[in-house]
Protein backbone atom coordinates (compact mmCIF):
# COMPACT_ATOMS: atom_id res chain seq x y z
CA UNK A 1 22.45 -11.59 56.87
CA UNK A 2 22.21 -8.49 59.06
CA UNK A 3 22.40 -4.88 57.81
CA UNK A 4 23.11 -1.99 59.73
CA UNK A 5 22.44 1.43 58.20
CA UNK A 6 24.06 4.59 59.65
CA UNK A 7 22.08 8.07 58.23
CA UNK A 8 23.70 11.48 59.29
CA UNK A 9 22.81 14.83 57.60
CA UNK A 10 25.12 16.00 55.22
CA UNK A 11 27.25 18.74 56.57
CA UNK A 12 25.69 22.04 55.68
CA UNK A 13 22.74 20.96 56.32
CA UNK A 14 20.92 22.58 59.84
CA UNK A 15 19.94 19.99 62.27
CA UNK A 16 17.61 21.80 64.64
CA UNK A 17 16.98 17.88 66.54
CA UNK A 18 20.61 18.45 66.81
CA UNK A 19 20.80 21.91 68.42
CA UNK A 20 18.00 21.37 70.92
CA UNK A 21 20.31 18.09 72.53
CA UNK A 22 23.16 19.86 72.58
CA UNK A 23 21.18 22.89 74.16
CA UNK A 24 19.41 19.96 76.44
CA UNK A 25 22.88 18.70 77.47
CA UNK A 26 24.43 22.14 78.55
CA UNK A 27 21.44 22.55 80.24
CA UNK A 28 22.07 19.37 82.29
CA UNK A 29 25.41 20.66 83.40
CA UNK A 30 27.67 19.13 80.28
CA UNK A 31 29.57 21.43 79.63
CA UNK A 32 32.09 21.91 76.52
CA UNK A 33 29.64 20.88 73.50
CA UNK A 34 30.45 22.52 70.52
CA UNK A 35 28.09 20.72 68.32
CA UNK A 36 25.30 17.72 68.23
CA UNK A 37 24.02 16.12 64.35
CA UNK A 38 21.61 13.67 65.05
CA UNK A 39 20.97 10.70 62.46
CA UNK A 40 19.57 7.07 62.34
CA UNK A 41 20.10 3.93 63.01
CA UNK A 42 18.25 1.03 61.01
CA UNK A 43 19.00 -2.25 61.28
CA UNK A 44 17.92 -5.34 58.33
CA UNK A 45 17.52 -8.66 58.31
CA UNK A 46 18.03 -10.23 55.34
CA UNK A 47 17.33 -13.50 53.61
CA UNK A 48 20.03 -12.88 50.72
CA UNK A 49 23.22 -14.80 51.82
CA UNK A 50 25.39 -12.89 49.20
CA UNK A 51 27.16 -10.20 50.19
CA UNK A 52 27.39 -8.02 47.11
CA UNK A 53 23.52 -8.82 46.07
CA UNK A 54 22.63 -7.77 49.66
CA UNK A 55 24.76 -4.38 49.20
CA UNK A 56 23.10 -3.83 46.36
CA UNK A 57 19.59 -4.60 47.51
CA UNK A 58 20.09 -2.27 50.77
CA UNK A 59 21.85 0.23 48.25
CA UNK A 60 18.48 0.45 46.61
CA UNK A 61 16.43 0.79 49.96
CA UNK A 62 18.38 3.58 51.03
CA UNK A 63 17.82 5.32 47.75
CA UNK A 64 14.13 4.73 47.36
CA UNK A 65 13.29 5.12 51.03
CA UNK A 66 15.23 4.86 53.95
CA UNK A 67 17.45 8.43 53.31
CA UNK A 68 16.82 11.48 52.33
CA UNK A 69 20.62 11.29 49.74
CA UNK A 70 19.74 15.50 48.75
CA UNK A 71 20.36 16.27 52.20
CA UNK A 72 21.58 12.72 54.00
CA UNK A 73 24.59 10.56 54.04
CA UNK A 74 24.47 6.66 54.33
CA UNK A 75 26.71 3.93 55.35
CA UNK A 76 26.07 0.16 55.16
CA UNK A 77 27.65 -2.50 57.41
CA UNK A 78 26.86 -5.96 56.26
CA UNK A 79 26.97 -8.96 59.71
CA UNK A 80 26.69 -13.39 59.40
């Protein structure tokens, strides 16, 4: 079973990765850009075959290593 983990920065929080592409893009020539957040993108692959176990073990990752939860959000997609 696959897992793909989304991580943004909860809103509030600065994002100065997030300024310097949006600065980067205007300076490119893209114009209208009001705002960049960067995040992550981490992708598991699991042995479990259950869908709520797997949850709950990736649940558990994200807690203990893969996020930051005082100043990230997380989403989990599970995949065959």
């Amino acid at each position: 079973m696959k897992a793909k983990v989304h991580i943004t920065l909860k809103n509030g929080v600065l994002d100065p990765q997030g300024k310097a592409v949006q600065h980067a893009l205007g300076s490119l020539g893209y114009a209208g850009i009001n705002d960049v957040r960067q995040g992550k993108y981490i992708e598991l692959e699991l042995a479990e075959t259950d869908p709520a176990k797997a949850k709950a073990a990736v649940e558990q990752m994200c807690r203990g290593l893969l996020a930051n939860t005082v100043i990230e959000n997380y989403t989990i997609d599970l995949a065959d």
